[in-house]
Protein backbone atom coordinates (compact mmCIF):
# COMPACT_ATOMS: atom_id res chain seq x y z
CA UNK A 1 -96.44 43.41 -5.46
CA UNK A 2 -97.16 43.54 -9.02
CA UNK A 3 -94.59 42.97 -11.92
CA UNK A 4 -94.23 46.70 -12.28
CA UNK A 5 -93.88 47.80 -8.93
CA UNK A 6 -91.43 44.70 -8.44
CA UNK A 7 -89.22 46.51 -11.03
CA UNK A 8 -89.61 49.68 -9.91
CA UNK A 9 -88.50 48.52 -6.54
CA UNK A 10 -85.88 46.64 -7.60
CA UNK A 11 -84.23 49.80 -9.97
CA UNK A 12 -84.69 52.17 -6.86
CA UNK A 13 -82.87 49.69 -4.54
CA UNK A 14 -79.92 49.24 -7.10
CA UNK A 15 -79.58 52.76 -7.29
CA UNK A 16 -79.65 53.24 -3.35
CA UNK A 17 -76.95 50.27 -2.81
CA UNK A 18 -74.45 51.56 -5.42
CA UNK A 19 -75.30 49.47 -9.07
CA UNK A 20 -76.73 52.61 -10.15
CA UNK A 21 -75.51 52.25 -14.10
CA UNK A 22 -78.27 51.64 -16.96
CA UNK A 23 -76.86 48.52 -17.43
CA UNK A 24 -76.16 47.16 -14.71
CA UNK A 25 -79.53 48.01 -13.62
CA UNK A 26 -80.95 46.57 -17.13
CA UNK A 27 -78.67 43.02 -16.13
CA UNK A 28 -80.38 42.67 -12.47
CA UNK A 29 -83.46 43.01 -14.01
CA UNK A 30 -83.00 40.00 -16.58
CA UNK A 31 -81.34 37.98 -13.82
CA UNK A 32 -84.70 38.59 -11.99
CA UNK A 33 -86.79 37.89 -14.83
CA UNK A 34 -84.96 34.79 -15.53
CA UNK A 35 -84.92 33.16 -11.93
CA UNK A 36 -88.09 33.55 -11.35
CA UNK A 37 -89.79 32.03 -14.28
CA UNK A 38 -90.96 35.56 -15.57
CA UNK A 39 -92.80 36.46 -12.61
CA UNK A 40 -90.88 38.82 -10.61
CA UNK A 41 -91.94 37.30 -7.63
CA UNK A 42 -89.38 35.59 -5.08
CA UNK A 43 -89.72 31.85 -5.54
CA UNK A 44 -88.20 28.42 -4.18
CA UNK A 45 -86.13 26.86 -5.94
CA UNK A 46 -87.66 24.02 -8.61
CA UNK A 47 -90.69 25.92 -7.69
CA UNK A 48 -92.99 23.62 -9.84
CA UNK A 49 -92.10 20.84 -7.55
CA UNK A 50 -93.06 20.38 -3.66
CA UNK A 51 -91.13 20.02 -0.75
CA UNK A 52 -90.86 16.54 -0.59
CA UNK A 53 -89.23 16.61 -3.78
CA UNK A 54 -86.80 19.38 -2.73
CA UNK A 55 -86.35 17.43 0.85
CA UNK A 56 -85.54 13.96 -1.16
CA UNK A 57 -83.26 16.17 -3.48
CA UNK A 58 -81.75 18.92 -2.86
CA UNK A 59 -78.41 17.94 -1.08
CA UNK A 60 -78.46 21.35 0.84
CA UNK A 61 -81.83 20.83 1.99
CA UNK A 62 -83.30 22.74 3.81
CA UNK A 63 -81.32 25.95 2.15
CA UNK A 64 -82.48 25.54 -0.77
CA UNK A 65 -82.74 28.12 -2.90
CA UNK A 66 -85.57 31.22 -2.38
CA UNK A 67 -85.80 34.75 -3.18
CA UNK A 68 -84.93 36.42 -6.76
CA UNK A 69 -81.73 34.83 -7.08
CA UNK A 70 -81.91 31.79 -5.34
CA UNK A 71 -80.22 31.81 -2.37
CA UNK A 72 -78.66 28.78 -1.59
CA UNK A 73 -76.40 26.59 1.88
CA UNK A 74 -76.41 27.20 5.14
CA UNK A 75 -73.36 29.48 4.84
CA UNK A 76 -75.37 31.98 2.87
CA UNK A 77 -77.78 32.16 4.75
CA UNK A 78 -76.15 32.91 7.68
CA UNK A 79 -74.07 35.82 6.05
CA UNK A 80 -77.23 37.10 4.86
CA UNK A 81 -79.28 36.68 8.03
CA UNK A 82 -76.33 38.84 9.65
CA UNK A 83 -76.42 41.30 7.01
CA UNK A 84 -80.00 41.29 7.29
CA UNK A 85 -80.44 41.08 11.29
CA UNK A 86 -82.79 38.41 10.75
CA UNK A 87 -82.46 34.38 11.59
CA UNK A 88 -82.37 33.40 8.15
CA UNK A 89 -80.49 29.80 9.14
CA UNK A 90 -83.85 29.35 11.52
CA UNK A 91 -86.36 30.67 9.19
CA UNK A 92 -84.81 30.17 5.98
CA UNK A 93 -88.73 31.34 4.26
CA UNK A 94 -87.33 34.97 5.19
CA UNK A 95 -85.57 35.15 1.82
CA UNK A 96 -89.02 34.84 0.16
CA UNK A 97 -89.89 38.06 1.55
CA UNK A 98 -89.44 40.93 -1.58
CA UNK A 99 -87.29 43.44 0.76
CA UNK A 100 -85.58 40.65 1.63
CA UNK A 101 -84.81 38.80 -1.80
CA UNK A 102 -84.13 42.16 -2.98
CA UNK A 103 -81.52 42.92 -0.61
CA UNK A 104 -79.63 39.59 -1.09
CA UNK A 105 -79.98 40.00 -5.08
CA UNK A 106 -78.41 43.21 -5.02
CA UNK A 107 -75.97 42.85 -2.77
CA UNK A 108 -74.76 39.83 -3.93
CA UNK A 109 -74.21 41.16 -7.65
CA UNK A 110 -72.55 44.33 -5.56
CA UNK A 111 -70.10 42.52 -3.45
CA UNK A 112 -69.60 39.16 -5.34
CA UNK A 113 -70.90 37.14 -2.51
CA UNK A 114 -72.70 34.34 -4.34
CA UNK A 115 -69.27 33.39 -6.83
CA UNK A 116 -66.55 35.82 -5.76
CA UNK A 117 -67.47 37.82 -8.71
CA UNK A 118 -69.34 41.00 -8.71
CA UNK A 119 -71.55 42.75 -11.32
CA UNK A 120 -69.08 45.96 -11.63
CA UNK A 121 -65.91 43.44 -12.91
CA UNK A 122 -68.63 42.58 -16.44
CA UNK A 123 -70.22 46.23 -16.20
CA UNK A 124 -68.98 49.36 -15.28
CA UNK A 125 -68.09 52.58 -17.12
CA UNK A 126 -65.27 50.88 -19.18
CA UNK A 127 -68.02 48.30 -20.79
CA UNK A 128 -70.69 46.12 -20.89
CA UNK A 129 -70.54 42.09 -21.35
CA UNK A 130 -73.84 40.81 -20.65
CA UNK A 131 -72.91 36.92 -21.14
CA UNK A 132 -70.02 36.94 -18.99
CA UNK A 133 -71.99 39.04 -15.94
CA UNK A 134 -73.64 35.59 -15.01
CA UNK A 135 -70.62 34.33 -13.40
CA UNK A 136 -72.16 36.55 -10.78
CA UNK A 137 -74.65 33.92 -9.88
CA UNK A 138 -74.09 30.41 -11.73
CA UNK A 139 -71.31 30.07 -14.02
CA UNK A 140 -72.25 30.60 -17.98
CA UNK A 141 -75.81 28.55 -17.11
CA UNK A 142 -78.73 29.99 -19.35
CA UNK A 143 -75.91 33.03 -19.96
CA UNK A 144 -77.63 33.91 -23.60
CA UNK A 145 -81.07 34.00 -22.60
CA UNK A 146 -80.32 36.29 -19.60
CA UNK A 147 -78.14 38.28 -21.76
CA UNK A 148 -81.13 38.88 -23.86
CA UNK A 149 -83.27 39.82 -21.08
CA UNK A 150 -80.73 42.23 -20.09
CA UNK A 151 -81.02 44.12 -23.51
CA UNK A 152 -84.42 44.00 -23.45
CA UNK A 153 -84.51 46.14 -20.06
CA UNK A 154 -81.57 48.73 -21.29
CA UNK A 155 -83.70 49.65 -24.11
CA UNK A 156 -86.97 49.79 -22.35
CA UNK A 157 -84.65 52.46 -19.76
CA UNK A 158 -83.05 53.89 -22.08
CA UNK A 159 -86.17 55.18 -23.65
CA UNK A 160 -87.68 56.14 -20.91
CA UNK A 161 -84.97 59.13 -20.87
């Protein structure tokens, strides 16, 4: 998939699973562009390194992370392989799959399964706060730049309307 057929995918799939607000849209999309080193395409995690490297560091080798968001231990990989109906914990490669990442990027930001926090407690109808929305996936890491990203992508939407 290109770049803009990756977004467009990704905006029609927020929409269909519930995150359907400009900015909350505009936030998945920076996530996205951040995580995967501008490409839009689902990646491993320290993709510029191999998989010895990841094997001889990565303590939760071999669930690393994969997909848009990085989808990381054994225990998330099972919830999402049930979600999914897929054997995620025996082909943990399936996240790389774009339906796939997709799925787990979305949902996770919908039902807080990555941190306990979801994407509607930082933006709903009551607000937006862009820096604090990354608790959805790592804490406050990189929280400016994605921010950024974010506003970037709620201004490209918003003039599209």
């Amino acid at each position: 998939m290109t770049k803009d057929e990756t977004i467009k995918a990704i905006r029609n799939d927020c929409i269909d699973l519930g995150l359907d607000l400009v900015d909350q849209i505009a936030y998945v999309l920076g996530t996205v562009d951040w995580e995967t080193g501008h490409t839009f395409q689902p990646v491993r995690e320290a993709f510029w390194k191999n998989e010895a490297w990841r094997k001889a560091h990565l303590r939760y080798f071999p669930y690393y992370g994969r997909g848009y968001v990085q989808l990381t231990w054994k225990a998330n990989y099972q919830v999402y392989g049930k979600k999914l109906n897929i054997d995620l914990v025996g082909n943990p490669d399936l996240a790389m799959l774009p339906e796939n990442a997709r799925f787990i990027l979305i949902d996770g930001f919908k039902t807080g399964a990555f941190t306990g926090k979801k994407l509607a407690d930082y933006i709903n109808e009551d607000g937006t706060n862009f820096i604090a929305a990354r608790k959805c996936i790592n804490g406050l890491d990189k929280c400016h730049e994605i921010a950024a990203l974010a506003e970037k992508y709620r201004d490209e939407m918003n003039q599209e309307v």
